[in-house]
Structure formats: structure tokens, C-alpha cells
C-alpha atoms as a PDB file:
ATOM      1  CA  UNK A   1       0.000   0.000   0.000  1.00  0.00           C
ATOM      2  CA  UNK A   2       1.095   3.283  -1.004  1.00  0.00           C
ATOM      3  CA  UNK A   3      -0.268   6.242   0.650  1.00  0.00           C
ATOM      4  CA  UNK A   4       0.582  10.322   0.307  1.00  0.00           C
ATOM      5  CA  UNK A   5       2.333  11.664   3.551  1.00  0.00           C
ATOM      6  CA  UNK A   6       1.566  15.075   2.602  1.00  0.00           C
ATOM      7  CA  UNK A   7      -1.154  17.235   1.506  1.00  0.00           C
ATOM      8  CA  UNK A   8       0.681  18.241  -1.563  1.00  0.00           C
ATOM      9  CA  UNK A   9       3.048  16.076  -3.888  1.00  0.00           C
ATOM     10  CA  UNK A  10       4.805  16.461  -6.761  1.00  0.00           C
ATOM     11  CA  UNK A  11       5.305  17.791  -9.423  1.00  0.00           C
ATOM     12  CA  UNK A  12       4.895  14.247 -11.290  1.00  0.00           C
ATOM     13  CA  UNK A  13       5.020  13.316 -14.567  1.00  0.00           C
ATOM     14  CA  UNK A  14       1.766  12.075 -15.155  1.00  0.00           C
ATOM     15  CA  UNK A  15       0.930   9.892 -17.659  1.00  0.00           C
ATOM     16  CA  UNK A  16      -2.755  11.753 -18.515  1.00  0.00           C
ATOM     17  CA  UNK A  17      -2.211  14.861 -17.393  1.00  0.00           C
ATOM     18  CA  UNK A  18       1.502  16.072 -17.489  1.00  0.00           C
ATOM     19  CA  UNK A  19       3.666  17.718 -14.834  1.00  0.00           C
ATOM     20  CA  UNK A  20       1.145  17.438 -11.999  1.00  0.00           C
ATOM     21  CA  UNK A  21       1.150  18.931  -8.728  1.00  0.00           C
ATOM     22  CA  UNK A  22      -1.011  16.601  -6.556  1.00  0.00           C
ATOM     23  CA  UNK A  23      -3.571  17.824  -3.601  1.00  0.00           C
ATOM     24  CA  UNK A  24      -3.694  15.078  -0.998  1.00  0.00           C
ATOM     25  CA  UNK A  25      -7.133  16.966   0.541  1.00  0.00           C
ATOM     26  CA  UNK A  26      -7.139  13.110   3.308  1.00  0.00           C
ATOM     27  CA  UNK A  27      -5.757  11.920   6.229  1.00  0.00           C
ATOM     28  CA  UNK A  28      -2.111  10.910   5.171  1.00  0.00           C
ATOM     29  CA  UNK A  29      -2.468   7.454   7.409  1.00  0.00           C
ATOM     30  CA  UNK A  30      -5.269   5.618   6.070  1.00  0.00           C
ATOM     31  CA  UNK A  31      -7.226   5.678   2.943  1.00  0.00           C
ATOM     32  CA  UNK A  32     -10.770   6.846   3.341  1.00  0.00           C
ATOM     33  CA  UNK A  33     -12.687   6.468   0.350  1.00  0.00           C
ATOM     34  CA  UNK A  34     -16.561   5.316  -0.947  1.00  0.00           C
ATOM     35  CA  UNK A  35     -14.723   2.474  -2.795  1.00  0.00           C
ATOM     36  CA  UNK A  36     -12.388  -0.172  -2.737  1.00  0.00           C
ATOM     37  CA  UNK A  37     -11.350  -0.913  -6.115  1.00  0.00           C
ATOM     38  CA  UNK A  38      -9.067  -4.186  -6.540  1.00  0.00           C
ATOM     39  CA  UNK A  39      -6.243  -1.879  -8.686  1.00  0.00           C
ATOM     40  CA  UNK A  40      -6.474   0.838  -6.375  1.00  0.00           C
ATOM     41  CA  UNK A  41      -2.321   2.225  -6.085  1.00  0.00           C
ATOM     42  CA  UNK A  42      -3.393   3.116  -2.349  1.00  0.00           C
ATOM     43  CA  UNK A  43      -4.301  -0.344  -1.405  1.00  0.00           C
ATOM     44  CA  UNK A  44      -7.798  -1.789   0.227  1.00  0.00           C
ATOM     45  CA  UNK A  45      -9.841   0.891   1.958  1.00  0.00           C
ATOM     46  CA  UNK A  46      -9.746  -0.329   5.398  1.00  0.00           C
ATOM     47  CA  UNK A  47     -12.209   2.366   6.868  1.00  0.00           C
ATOM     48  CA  UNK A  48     -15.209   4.165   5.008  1.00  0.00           C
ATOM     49  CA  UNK A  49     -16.121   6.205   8.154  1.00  0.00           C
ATOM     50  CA  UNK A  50     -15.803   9.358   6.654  1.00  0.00           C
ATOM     51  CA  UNK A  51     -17.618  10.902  10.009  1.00  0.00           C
ATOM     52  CA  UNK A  52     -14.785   9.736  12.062  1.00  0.00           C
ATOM     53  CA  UNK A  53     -12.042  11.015   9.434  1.00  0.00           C
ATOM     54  CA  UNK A  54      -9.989  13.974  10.706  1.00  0.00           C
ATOM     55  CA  UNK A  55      -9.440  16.291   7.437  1.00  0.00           C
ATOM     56  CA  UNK A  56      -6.621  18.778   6.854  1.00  0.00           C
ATOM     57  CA  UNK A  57      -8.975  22.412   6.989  1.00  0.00           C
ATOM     58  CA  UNK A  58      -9.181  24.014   3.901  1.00  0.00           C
ATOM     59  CA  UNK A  59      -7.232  27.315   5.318  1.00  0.00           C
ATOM     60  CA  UNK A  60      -3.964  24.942   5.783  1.00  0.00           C
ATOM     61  CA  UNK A  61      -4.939  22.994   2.384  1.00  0.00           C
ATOM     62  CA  UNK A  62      -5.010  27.122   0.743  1.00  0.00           C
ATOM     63  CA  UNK A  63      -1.657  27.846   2.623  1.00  0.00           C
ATOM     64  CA  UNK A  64       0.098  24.659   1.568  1.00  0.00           C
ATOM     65  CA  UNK A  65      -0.696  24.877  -1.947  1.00  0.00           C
ATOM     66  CA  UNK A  66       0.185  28.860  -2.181  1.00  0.00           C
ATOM     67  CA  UNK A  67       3.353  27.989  -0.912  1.00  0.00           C
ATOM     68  CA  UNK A  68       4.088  25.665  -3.254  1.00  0.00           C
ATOM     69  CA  UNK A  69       3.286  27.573  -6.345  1.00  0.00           C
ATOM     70  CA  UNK A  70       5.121  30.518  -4.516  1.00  0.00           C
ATOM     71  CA  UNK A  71       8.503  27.831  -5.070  1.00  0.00           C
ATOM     72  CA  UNK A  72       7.734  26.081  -8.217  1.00  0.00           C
ATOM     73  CA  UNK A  73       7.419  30.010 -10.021  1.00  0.00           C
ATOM     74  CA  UNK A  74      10.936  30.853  -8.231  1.00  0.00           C
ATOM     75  CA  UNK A  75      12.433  27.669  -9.722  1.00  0.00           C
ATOM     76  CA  UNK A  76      11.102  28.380 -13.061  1.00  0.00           C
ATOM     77  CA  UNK A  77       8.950  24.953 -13.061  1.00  0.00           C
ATOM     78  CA  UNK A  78       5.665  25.241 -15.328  1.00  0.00           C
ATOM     79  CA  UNK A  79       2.883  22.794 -14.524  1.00  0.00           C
ATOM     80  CA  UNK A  80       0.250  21.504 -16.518  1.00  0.00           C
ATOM     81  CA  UNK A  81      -2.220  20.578 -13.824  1.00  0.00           C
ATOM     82  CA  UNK A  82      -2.968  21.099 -10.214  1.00  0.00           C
ATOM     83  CA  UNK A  83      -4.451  17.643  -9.431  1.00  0.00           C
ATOM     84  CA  UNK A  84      -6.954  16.758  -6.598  1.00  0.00           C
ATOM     85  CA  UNK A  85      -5.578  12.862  -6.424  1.00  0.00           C
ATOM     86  CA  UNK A  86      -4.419  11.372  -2.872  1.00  0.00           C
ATOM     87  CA  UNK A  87      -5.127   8.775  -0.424  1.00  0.00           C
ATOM     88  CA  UNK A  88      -8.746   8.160  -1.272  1.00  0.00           C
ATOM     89  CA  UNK A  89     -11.778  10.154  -2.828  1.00  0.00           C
ATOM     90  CA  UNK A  90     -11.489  13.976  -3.150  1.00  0.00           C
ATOM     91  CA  UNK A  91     -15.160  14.933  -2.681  1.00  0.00           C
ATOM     92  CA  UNK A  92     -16.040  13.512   0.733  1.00  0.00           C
ATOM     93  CA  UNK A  93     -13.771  16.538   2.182  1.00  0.00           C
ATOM     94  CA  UNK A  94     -16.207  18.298   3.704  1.00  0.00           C
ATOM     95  CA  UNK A  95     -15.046  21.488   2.782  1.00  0.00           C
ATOM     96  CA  UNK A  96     -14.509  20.920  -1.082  1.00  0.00           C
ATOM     97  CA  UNK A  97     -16.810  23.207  -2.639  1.00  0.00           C
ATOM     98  CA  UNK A  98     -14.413  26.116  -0.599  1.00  0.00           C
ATOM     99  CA  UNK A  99     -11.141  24.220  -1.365  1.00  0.00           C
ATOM    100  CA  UNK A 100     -11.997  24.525  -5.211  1.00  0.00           C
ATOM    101  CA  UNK A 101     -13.090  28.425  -4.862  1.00  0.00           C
ATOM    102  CA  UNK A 102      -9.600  28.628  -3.323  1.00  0.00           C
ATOM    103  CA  UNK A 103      -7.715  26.749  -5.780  1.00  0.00           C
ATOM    104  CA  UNK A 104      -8.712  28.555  -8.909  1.00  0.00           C
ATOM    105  CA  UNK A 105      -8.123  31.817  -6.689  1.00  0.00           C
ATOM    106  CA  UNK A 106      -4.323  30.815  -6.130  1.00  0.00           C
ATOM    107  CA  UNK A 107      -4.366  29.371 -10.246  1.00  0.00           C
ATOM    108  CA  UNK A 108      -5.392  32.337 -11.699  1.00  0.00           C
ATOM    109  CA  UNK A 109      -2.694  34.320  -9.500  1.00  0.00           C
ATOM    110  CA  UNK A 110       0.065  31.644  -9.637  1.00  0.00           C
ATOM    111  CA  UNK A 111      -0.075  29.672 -12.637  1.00  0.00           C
ATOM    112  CA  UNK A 112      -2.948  30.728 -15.137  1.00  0.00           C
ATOM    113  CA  UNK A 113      -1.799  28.221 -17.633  1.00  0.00           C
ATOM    114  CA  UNK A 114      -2.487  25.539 -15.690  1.00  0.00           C
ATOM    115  CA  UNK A 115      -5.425  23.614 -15.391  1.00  0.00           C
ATOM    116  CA  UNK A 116      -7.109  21.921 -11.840  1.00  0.00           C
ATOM    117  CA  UNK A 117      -8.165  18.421 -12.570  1.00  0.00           C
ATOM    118  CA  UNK A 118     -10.583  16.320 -10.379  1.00  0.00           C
ATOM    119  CA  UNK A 119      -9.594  12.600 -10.594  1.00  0.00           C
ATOM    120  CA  UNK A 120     -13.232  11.439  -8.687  1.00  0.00           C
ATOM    121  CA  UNK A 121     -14.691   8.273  -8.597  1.00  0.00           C
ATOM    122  CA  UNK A 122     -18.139   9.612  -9.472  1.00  0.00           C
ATOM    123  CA  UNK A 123     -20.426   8.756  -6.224  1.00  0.00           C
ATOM    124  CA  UNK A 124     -20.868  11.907  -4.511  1.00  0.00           C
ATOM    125  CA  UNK A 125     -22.543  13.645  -7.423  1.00  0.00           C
ATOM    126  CA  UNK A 126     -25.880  12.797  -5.605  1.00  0.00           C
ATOM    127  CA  UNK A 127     -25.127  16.408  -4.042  1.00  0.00           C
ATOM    128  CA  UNK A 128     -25.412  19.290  -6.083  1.00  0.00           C
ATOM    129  CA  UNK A 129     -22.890  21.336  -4.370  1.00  0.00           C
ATOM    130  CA  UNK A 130     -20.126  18.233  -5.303  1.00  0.00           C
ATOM    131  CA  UNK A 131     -21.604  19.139  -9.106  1.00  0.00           C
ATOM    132  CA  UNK A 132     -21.404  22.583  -9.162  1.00  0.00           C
ATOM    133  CA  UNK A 133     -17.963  22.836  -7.838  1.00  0.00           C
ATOM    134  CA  UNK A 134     -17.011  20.055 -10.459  1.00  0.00           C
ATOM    135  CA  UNK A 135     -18.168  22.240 -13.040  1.00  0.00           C
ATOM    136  CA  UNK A 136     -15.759  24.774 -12.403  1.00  0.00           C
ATOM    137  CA  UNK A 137     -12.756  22.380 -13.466  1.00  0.00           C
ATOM    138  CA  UNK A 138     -11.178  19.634 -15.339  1.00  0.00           C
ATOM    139  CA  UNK A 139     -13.268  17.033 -13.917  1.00  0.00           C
ATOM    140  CA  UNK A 140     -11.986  13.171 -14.513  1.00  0.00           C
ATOM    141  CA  UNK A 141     -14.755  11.012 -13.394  1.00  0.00           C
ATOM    142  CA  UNK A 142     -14.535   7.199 -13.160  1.00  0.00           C
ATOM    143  CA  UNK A 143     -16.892   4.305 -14.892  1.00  0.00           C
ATOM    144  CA  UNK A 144     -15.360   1.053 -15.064  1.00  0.00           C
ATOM    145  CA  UNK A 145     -18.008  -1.317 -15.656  1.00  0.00           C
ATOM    146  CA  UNK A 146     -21.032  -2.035 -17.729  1.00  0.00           C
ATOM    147  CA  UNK A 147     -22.664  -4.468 -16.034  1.00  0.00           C
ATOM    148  CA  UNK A 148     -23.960  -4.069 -11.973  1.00  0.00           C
ATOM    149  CA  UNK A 149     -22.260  -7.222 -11.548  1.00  0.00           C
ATOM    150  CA  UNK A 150     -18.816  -6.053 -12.642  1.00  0.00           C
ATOM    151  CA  UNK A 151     -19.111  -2.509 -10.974  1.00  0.00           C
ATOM    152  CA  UNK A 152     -19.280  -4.611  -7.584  1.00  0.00           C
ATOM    153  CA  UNK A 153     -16.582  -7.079  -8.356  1.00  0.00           C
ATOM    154  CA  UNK A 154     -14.097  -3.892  -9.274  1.00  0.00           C
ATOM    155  CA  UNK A 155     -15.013  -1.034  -7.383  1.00  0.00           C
ATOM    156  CA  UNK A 156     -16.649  -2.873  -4.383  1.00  0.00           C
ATOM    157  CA  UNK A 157     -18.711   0.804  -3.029  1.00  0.00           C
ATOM    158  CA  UNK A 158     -18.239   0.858   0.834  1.00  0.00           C
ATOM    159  CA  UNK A 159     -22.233   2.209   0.694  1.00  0.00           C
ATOM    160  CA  UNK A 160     -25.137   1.440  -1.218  1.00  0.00           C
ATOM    161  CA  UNK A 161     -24.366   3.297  -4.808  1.00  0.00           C
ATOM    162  CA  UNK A 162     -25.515   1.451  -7.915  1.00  0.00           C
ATOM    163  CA  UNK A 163     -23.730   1.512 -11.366  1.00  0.00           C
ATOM    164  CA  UNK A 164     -27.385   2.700 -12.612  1.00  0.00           C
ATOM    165  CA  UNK A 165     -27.054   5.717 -10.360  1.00  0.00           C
ATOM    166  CA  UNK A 166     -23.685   6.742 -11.104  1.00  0.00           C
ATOM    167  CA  UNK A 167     -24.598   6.674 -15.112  1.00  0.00           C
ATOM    168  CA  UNK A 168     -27.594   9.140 -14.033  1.00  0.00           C
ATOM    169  CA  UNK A 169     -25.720  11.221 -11.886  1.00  0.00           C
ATOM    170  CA  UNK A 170     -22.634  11.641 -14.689  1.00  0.00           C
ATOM    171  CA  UNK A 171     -25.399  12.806 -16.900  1.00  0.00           C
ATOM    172  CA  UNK A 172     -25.841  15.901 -15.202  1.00  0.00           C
ATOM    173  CA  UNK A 173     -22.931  17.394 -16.866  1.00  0.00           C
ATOM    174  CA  UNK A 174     -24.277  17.262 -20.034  1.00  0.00           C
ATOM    175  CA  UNK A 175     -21.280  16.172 -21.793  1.00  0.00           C
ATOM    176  CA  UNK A 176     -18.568  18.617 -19.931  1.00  0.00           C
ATOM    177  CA  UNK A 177     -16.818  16.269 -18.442  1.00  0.00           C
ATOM    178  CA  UNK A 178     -14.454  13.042 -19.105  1.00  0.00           C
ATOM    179  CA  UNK A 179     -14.354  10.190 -18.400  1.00  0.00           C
ATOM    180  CA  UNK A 180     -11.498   7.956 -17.193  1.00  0.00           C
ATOM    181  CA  UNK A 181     -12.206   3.926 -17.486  1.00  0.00           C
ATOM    182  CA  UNK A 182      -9.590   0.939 -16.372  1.00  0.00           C
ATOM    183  CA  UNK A 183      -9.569  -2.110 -17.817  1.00  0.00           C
ATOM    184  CA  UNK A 184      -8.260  -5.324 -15.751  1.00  0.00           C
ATOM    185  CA  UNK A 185      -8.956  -9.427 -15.803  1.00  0.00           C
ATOM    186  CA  UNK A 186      -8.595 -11.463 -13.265  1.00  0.00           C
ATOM    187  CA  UNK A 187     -10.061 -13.982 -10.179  1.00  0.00           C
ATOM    188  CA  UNK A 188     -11.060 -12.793  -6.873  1.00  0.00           C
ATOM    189  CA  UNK A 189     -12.197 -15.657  -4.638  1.00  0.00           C
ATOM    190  CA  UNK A 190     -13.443 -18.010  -7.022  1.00  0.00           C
ATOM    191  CA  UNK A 191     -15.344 -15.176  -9.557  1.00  0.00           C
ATOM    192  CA  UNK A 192     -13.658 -13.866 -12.910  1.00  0.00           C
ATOM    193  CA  UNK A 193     -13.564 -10.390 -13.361  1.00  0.00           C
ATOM    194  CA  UNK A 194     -13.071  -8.942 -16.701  1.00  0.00           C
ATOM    195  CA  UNK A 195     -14.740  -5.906 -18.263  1.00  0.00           C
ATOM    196  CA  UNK A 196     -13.219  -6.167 -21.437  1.00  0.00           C
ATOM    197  CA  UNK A 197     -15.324  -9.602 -22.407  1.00  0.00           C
ATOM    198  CA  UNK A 198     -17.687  -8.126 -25.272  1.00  0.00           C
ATOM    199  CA  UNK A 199     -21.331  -8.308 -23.825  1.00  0.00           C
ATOM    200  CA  UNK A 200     -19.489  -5.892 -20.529  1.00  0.00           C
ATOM    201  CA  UNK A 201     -18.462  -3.392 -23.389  1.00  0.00           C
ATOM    202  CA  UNK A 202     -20.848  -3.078 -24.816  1.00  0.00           C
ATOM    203  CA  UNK A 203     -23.120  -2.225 -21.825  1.00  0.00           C
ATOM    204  CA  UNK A 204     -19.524   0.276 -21.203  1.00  0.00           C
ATOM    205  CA  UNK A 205     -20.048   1.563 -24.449  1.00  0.00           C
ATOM    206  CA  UNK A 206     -24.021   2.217 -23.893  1.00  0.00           C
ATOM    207  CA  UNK A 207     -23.331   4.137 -20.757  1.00  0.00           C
ATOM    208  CA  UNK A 208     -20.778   6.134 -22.537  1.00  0.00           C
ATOM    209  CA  UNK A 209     -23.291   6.868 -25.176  1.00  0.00           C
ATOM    210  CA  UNK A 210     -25.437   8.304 -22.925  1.00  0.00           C
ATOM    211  CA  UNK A 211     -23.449  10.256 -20.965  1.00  0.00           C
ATOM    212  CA  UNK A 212     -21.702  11.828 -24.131  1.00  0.00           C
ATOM    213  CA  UNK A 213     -18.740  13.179 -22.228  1.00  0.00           C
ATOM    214  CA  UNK A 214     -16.427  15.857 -23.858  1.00  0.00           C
ATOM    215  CA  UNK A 215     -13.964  12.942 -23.764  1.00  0.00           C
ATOM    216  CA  UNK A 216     -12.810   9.241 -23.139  1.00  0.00           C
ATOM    217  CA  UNK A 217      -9.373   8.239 -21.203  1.00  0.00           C
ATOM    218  CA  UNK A 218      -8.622   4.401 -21.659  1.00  0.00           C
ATOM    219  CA  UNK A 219      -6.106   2.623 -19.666  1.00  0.00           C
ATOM    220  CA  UNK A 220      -5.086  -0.644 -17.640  1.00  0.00           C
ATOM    221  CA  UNK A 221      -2.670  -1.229 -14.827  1.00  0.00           C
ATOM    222  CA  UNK A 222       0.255   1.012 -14.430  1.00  0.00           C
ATOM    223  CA  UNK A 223       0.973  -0.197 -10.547  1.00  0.00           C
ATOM    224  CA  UNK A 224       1.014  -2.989  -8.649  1.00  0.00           C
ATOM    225  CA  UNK A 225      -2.331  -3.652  -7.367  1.00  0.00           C
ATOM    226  CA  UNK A 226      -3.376  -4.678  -4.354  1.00  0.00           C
ATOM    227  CA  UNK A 227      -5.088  -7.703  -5.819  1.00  0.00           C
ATOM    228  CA  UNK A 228      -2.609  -9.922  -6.937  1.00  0.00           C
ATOM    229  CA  UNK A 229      -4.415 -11.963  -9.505  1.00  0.00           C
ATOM    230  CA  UNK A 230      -5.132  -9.332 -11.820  1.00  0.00           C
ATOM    231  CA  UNK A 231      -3.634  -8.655 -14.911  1.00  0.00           C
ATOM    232  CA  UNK A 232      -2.822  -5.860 -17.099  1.00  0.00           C
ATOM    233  CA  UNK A 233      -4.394  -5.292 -20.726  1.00  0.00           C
ATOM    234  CA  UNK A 234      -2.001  -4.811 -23.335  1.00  0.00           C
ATOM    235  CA  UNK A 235      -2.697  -1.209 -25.479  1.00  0.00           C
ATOM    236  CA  UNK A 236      -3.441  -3.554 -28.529  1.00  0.00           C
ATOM    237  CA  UNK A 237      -6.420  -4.423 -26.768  1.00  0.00           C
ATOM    238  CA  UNK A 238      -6.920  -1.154 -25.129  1.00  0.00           C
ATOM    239  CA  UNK A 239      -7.295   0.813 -28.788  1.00  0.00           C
ATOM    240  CA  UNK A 240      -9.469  -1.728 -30.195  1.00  0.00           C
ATOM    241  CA  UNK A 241     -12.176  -0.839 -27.332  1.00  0.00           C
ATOM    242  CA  UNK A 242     -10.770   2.930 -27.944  1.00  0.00           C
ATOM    243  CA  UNK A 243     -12.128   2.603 -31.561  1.00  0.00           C
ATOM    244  CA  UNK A 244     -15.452   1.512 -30.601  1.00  0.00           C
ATOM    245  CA  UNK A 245     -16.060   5.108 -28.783  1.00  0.00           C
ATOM    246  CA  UNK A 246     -13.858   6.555 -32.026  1.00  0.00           C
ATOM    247  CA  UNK A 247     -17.454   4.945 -33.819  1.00  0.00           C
ATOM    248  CA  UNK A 248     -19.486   7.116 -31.180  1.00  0.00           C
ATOM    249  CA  UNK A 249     -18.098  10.490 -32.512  1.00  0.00           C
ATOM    250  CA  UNK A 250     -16.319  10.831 -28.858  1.00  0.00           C
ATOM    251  CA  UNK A 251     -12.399  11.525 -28.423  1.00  0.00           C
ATOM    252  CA  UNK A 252     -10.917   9.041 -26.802  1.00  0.00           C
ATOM    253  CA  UNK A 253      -7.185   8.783 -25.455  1.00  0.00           C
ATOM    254  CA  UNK A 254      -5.451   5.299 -24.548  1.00  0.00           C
ATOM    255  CA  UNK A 255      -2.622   5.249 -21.550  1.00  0.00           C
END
């Protein structure tokens, strides 16, 4: 298990969104998050009690990221994104509608050039604040499955969310966002997962139709996982699902 020990990281070279400053807005000891996806590069989510969490207040969250654009613009260092990433899911913080206000504040001063990106794995968009805010930025949001079925073998939610409410929920944005997908096989206590077998994409691929996002990003394993049987799906495979959305009139991008 890897976790962030900091509430910001980086810059990294990111393979989707270039230099990359990361914003760790969660605890740096445990990772608190709605899911607990079997490829997730933090490990298993151990505790869902977000009530219980102790977050980092979105004055010190302001203060640590002005300082660090404050030292990246003395050493020259441009960077393509400010990234809300870290140990867990972004929007449970809750003071993220305020931590967003602030961080296009300190953009627009700092580094205008640079966009803020919201890697989110889509299942606080129930509340309309969470959307709004969201609005404002880059926002990545994540659908992984077709079927129900898969959804809970992959992203096992720590609450009661359904695939069929995330698809409704990502409509909301009528089209401005994207959205990021990850494509695995493998065996979990006895049951296959795979949602690249052709009756899950194209139930992917119907979702995606509907949603109509601005944009598609496609991509498998980069990190070990903290399910060990799973394996990794090469980009020949990867860009011949990437040119069924190509036949839906929707960019798509393969990592």
C-alpha cells in the first residue's frame, strides 16, 4: 500500500495529465474512500467512516498549496495541472466546494496556464454542491463497468451506490466532463472479473453513449495492485475498445 504523507506532492510526470502537482485533501495514514477498487495504487480501503475522518482544513490545504506555487514560479517549473488525487476520494472533504473556490483563486494568481483536474470516482454527485464545484474544473470522473455485476466485483462501493445511479448522476454534466475507465482481468475468490469480455463493453459503451462526455481516457494497470491476480491489458487491446467510442463520434485517449 502506497499512501501520500503530505497534503501536496509532486510535481509528477503524469501519464494523462503532465507535470502534476497533486492535492492530498485526506488523512495521510489511512485511505478513506466510498470504494475499494481491486487496482487501487493506495491499497484496500480499510475504513469508510468518513464521520470519524480527521481532514486537513481548507485554510492549511489554501496555505500549503500557495506555498508551493510561490517555489515552483521561483524555480522556473511550469505545470500543466494542479491535481486533486491522494489517499482516497477527493469529494467527501467536507469542505470541497471552498477548497476549489480557493484553488482557482491561487491558479489564476500563480499559474494561469495551468489547469485543476478532479480525478473522482463519481459517487458523490448525488449532491449538487459536489456538481457545481465540479463544473468549475477539469473534472476526470470514473466508470469502469457495464454491467452491476462487474461494478461490484471492481469497485466494491463501501455504501449502497448502484452503477445505474452513477450513469444518471454523470449525466448531469451534459457532456462537460471526461471520463477515465480501467480495464483489468482477473479472479477474486473463485469469480472472474473482466470488463473487457464483449457483452461488458458493450453495456460500457451504452453508458458512454449516454453520458456523451467531452472525452474518453482508456487505460489498464500502471501499478502494482493490491489484488494480486489481476492482470494488465495490453494497449493492442486497449485501442481496439478505444475505436469503438472513435465509432461514437467521442475523443478518446489510450494510456
Amino acid at each position: 500500500m502506497t499512501l501520500f504523507d503530505s497534503i501536496i506532492f509532486g510535481p509528477v510526470h503524469s501519464r494523462r495529465l503532465g507535470v502534476s502537482l497533486g492535492i492530498n485533501l485526506l488523512p495521510t495514514t489511512v485511505k478513506i474512500c466510498t470504494f475499494n477498487c481491486i487496482y487501487c495504487e493506495c491499497g484496500w480501503t480499510e475504513t469508510s467512516d468518513i464521520k470519524k475522518a480527521q481532514f486537513y482544513p481548507a485554510s492549511e490545504i489554501r496555505a500549503s498549496l500557495e506555498k508551493s506555487l510561490i517555489y515552483l514560479n521561483q524555480q522556473h517549473i511550469a505545470i500543466d495541472s494542479i491535481t486533486f488525487a491522494g489517499n482516497g476520494e477527493p469529494t467527501i472533504h467536507p469542505q470541497f466546494t471552498e477548497i476549489i473556490d480557493d484553488t482557482i483563486k491561487l491558479r489564476d494568481t500563480y499559474t494561469p496556464q495551468s489547469k485543476i483536474s478532479v480525478l473522482s470516482n463519481s459517487t458523490m454527485l448525488s449532491k449538487d454542491t459536489i456538481v457545481e464545484a465540479l463544473k468549475k474544473v477539469n473534472n476526470i470522473m470514473k466508470l469502469d463497468a457495464g454491467s452491476e455485476r462487474m461494478f461490484q466485483l471492481i469497485n466494491k462501493p463501501k455504501n449502497s451506490i448502484t452503477l445505474k445511479e452513477i450513469v444518471e448522476n454523470l449525466k448531469k454534466f451534459k457532456g462537460k466532463l471526461i471520463i477515465q475507465s480501467m480495464f483489468v482481468r482477473g479472479e477474486m475468490q473463485g469469480e472472474i472479473i473482466d470488463n473487457t469480455e464483449e457483452t461488458e463493453i458493450k453495456a460500457w459503451l451504452s453508458h458512454i453513449q449516454a453520458i456523451n462526455p467531452a472525452g474518453v481516457m482508456i487505460y489498464s494497470l500502471d501499478r502494482r495492485p493490491p489484488l494480486a491476480k489481476l492482470e494488465k491489458i495490453s494497449e493492442e487491446e486497449l485501442q481496439l475498445i478505444a475505436d469503438k467510442v472513435r465509432q461514437l463520434n467521442i475523443k478518446v485517449n489510450v494510456y
